[in-house]
Protein backbone atom coordinates (compact mmCIF):
# COMPACT_ATOMS: atom_id res chain seq x y z
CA UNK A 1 100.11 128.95 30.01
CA UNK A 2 103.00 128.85 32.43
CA UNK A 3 105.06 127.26 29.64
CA UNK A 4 104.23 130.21 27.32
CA UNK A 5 104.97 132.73 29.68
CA UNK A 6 108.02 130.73 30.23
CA UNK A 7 109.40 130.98 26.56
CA UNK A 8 108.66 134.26 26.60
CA UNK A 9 110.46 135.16 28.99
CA UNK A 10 113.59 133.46 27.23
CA UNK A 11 112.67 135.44 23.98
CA UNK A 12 112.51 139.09 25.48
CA UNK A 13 114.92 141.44 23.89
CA UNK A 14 117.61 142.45 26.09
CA UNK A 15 116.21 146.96 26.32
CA UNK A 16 113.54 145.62 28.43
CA UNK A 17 115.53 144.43 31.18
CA UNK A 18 117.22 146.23 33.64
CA UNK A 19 120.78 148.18 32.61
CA UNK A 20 123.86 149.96 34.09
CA UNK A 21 123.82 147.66 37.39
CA UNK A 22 126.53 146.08 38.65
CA UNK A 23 126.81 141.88 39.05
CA UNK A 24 125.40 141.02 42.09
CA UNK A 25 126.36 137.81 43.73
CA UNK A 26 123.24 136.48 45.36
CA UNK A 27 123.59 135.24 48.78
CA UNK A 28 120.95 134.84 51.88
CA UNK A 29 120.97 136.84 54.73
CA UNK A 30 118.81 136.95 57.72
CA UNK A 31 116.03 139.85 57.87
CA UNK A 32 113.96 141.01 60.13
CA UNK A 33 110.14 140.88 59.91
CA UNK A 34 108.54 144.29 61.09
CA UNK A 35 105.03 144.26 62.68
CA UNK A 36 103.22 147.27 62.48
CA UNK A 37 101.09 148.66 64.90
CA UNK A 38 99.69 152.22 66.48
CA UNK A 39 101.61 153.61 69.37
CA UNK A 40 100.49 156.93 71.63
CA UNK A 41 102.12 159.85 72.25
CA UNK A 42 102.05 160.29 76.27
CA UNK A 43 103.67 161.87 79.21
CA UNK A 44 106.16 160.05 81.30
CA UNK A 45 104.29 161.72 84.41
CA UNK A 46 101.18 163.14 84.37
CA UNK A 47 100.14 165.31 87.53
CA UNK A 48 97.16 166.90 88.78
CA UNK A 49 97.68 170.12 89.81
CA UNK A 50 95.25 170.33 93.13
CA UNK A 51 93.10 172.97 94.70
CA UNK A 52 94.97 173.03 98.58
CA UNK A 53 92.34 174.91 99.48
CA UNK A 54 88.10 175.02 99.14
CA UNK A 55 85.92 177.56 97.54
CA UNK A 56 85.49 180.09 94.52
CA UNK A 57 87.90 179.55 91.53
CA UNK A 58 88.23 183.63 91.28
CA UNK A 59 91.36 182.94 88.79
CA UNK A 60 91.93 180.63 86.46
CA UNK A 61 95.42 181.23 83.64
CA UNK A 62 95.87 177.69 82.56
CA UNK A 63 94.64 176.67 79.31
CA UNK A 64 94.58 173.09 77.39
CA UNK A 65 98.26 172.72 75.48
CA UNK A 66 100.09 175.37 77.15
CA UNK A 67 103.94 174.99 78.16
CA UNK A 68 104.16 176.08 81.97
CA UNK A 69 106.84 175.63 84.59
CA UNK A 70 106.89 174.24 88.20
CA UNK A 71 105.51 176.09 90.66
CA UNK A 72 104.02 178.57 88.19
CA UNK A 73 100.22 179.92 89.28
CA UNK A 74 97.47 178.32 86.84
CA UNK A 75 94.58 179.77 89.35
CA UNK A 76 93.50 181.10 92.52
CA UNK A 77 90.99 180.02 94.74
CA UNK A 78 89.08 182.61 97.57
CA UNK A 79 87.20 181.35 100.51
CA UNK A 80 85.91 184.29 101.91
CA UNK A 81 84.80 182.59 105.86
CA UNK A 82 88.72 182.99 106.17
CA UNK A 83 88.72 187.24 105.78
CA UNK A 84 85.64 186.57 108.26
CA UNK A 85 87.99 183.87 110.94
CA UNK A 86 90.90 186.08 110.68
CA UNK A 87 88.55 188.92 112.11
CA UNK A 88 87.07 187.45 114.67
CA UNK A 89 90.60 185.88 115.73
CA UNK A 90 91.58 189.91 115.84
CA UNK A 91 88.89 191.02 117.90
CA UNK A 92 89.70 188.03 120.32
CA UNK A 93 93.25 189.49 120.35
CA UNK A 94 91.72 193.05 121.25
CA UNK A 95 90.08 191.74 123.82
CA UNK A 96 92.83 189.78 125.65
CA UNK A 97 95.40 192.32 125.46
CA UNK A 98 93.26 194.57 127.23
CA UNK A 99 92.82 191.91 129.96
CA UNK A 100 97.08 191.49 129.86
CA UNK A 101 96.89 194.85 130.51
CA UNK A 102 94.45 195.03 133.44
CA UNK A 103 96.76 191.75 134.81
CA UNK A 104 99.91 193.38 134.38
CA UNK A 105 98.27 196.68 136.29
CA UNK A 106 97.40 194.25 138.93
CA UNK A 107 100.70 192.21 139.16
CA UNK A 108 102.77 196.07 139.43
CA UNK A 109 100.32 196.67 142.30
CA UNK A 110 100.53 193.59 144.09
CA UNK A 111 104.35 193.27 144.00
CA UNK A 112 104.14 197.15 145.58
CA UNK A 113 101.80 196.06 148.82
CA UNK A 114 104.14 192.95 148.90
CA UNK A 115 106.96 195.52 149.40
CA UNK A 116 105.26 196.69 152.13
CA UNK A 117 104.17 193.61 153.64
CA UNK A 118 100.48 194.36 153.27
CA UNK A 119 100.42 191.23 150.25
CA UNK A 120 101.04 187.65 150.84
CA UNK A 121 103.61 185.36 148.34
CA UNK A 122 100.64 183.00 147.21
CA UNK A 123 98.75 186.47 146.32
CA UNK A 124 101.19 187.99 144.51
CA UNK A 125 101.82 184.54 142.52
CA UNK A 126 98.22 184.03 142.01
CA UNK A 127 98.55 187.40 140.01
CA UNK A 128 101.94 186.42 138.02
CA UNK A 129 99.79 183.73 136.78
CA UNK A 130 97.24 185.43 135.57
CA UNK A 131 99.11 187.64 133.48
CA UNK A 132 101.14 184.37 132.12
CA UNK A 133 97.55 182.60 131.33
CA UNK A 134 96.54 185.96 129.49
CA UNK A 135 100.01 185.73 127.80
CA UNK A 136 99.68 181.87 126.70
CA UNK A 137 96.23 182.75 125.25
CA UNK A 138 97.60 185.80 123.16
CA UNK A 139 100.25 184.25 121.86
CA UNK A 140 97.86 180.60 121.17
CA UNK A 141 95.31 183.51 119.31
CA UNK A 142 98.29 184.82 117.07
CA UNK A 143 98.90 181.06 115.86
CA UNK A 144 95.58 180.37 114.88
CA UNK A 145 95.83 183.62 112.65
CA UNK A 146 99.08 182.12 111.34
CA UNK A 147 97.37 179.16 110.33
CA UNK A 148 94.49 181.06 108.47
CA UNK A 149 97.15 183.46 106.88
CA UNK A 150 98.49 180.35 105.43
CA UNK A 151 95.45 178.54 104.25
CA UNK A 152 95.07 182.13 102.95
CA UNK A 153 98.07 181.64 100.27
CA UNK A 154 97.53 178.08 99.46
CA UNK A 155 94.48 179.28 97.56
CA UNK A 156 96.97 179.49 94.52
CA UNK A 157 96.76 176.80 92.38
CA UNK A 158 100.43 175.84 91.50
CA UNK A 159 102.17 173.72 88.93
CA UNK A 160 103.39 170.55 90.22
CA UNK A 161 106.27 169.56 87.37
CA UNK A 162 107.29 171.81 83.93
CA UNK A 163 105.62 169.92 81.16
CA UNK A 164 102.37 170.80 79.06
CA UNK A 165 98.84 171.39 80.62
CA UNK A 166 96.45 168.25 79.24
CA UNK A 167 93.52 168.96 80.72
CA UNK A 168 91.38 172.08 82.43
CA UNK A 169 88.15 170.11 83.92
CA UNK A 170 87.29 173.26 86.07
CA UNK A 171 85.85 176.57 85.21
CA UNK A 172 86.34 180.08 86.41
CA UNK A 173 83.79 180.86 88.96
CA UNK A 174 83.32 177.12 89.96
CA UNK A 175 83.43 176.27 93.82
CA UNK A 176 85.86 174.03 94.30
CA UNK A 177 86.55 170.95 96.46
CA UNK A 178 90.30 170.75 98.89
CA UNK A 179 92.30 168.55 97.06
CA UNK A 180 89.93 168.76 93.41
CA UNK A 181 91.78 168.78 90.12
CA UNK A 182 92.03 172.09 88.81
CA UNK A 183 94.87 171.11 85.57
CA UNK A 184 96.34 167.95 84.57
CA UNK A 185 100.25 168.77 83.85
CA UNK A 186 101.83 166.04 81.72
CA UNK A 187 105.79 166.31 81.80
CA UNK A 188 109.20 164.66 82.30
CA UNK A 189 109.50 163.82 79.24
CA UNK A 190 107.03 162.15 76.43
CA UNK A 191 107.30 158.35 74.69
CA UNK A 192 105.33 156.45 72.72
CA UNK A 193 103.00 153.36 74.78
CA UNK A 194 102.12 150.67 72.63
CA UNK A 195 100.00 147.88 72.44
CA UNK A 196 100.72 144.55 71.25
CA UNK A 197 98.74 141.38 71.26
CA UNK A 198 100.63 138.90 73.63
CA UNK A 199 101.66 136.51 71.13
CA UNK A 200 104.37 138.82 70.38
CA UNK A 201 105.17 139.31 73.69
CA UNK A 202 107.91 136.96 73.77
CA UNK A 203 109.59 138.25 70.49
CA UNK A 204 109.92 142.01 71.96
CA UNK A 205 112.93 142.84 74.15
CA UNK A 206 114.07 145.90 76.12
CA UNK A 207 116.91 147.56 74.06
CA UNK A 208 115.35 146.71 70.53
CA UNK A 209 115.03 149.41 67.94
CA UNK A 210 111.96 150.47 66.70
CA UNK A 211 110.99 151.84 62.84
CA UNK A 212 108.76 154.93 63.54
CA UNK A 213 106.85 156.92 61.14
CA UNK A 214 105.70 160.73 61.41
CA UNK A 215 104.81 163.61 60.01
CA UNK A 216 108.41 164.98 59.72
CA UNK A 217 109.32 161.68 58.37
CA UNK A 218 110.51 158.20 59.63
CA UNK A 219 112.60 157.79 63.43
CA UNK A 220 114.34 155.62 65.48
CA UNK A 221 113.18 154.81 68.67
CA UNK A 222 114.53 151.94 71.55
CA UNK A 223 112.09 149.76 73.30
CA UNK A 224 112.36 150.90 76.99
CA UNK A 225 109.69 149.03 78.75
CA UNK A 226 107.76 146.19 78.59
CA UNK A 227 104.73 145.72 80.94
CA UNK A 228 104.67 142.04 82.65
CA UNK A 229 100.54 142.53 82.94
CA UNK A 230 98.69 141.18 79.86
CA UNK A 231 95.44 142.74 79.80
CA UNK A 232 92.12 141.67 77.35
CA UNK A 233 95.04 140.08 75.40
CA UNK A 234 97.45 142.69 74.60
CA UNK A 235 100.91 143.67 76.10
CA UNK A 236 102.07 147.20 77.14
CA UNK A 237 105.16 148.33 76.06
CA UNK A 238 107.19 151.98 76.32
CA UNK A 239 109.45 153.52 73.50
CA UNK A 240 111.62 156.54 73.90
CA UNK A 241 111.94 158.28 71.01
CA UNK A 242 114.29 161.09 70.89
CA UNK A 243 112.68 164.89 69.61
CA UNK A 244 109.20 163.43 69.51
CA UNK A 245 106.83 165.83 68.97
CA UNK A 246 104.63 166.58 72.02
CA UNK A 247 102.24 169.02 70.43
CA UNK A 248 99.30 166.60 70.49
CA UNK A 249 99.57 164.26 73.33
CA UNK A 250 97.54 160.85 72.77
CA UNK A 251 98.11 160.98 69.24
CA UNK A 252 98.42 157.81 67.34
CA UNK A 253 101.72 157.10 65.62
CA UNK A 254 102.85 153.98 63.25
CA UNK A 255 105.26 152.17 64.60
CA UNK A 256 107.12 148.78 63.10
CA UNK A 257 108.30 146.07 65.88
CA UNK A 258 111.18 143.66 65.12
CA UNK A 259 109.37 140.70 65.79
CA UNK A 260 111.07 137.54 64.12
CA UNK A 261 114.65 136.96 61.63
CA UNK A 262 114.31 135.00 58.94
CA UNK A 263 116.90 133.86 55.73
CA UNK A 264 115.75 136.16 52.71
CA UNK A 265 117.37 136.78 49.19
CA UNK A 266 117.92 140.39 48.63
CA UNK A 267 119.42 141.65 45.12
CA UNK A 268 119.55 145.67 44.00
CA UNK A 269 116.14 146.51 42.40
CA UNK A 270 117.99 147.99 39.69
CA UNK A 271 118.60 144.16 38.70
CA UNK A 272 114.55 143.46 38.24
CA UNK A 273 112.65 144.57 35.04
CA UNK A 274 108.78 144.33 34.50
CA UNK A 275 107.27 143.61 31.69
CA UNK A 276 104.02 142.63 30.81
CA UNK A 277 102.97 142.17 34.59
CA UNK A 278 105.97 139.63 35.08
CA UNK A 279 109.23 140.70 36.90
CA UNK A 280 112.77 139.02 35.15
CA UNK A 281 116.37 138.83 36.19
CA UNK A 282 119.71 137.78 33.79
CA UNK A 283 121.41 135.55 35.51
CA UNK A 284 125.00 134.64 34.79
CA UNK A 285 126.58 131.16 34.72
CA UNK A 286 129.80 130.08 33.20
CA UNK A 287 129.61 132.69 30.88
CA UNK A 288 125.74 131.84 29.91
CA UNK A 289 123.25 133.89 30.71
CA UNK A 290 119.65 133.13 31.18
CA UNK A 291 116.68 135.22 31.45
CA UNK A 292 114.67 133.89 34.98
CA UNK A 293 111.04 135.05 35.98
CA UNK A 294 111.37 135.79 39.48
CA UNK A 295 108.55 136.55 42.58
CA UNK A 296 109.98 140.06 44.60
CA UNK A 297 108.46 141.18 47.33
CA UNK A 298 109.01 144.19 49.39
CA UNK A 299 111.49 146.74 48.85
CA UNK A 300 113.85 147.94 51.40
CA UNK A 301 116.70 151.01 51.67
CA UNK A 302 120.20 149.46 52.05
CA UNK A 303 123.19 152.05 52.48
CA UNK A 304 121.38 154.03 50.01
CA UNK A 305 120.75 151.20 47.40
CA UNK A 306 117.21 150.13 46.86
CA UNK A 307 117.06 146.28 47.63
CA UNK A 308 114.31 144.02 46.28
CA UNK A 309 113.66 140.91 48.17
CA UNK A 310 113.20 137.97 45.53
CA UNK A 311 110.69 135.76 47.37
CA UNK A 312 110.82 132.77 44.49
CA UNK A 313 113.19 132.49 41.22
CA UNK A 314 116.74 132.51 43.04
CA UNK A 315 118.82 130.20 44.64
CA UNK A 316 122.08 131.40 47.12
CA UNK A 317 125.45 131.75 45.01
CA UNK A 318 124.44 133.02 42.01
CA UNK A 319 125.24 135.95 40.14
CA UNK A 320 122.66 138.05 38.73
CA UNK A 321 123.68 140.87 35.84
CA UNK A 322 122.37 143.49 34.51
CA UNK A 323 121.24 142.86 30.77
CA UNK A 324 123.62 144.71 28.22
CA UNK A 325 126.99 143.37 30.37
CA UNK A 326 128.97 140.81 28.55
């Protein structure tokens, strides 16, 4: 059979075969084999966004996928004991400023019988330092209600970076914890993380450029990062791919790794006719031509030119034509 298909070949009528294509002088070149494998779309930093501050989650703005900026407010939290501390801390005030006053009545009176000789030094001190005490304690009270003020405004829940809010694991009208996750902001940027098993470790460098395929159509990324820690078998690696779209972080995206170069026959596809299941080039030799079944395999853009790699049916140095050149 292989001897029939081979005289057949040798008997095809020249319109089957490929025309109009320049001679092409055959010659192998090293390619690169492409592995292809799923990479995800995530954040460069991804930060919680924290409740500084316990109780009722009154206020809550943020929402899964929206774009917010630092420090912007995604929620406010309300403990209401603080309303209930800063009063009592008020009616402590009251009540020491009316002592001040009472020592400072005192002190005016004592330093007048001292005039008069009627008050001893050690009296009149003893009464300077009771108005100082009454002072310290005033002025202690009004720092407390500082402090309270300020755990007051911390109930905000701010943004920690500009980048995209992932997650919302919180509710309006939850109670919340000091230091509980009320957002998850991913930002600084987004790349693709990969997974690789490690026998391709070796053959992946920082630097290389990576094939990428998405929606809008196939990119060029550079392998940034390469993880040292092999875990369950499989490397970590980081890509930077420039305008990547963000709008659905952890989403899966094809991705083809350089890993090995190999010698490979390449000729212009335009070369290659089918017929009958079997692929043919004419191949030119001292002015003969001969009609060769050939093995191609996959097909690859070069400058614009469709290229056909020729897996069997070639040999290095020679020239294949195109059917109606003479």
């Amino acid at each position: 059979m292989i001897l029939s298909l081979a005289l057949a070949a040798l008997i095809l009528p020249q319109d089957v075969l490929a025309e109009g294509a320049a001679p092409y002088l055959v010659t192998r070149e090293e390619v690169t084999d492409w592995k292809a494998v799923y990479g995800r779309i995530e954040a460069k930093d991804s930060i919680p966004a924290r409740a500084r501050l316990g109780g009722t989650l009154i206020d809550l703005t943020a929402k899964e996928g929206d774009l917010v900026q630092a420090g912007q407010p995604l929620g406010k939290v309300v403990d209401e004991k603080i309303g209930f501390q800063i009063n009592a801390i008020d009616a402590q005030l009251t009540s020491l400023a009316a002592q001040l006053a009472n020592a400072q009545s005192e002190l005016k009176r004592g330093q007048e019988l001292k005039a008069r000789g009627v008050l001893t030094t050690q009296q009149l001190d003893a009464l300077q330092t009771q108005v100082d005490v009454y002072m310290g304690q005033i002025e202690a009270q009004k720092a407390s209600r500082r402090v309270i003020e300020q755990q007051a405004t911390e109930g905000e829940v701010l943004a920690p970076i500009s980048g995209r809010v992932l997650t919302v694991p919180v509710a309006k009208g939850a109670v919340v914890m000091a230091g509980e996750t009320v957002a998850t902001i991913g930002g600084g940027g987004f790349f693709l993380r990969l997974s690789v098993p490690e026998r391709h470790a070796t053959a992946m460098a920082e630097g290389d450029e990576i094939s990428i395929e998405t929606a809008a159509g196939p990119k060029t990324g550079r392998l940034a990062k390469v993880y040292p820690l092999i875990e369950t078998g499989r490397v970590t690696a980081d890509v930077e791919v420039a305008d990547l779209d963000s709008a659905f972080v952890d989403a899966r995206v094809l991705v083809r790794l350089p890993l090995a170069t190999r010698e490979a026959i390449r000729i212009p596809a335009a070369l290659v006719s089918t017929r009958s299941g079997l692929d043919f080039v004419t191949v030119e030799k001292d002015g003969a031509r001969e009609i060769r079944t050939v093995v191609p395999g996959d097909h690859v853009t070069v400058e614009g030119t469709d290229m056909v790699e020729i897996v069997t049916g070639l040999m290095g140095g020679e020239t294949v034509v195109a059917a109606d050149e003479h």
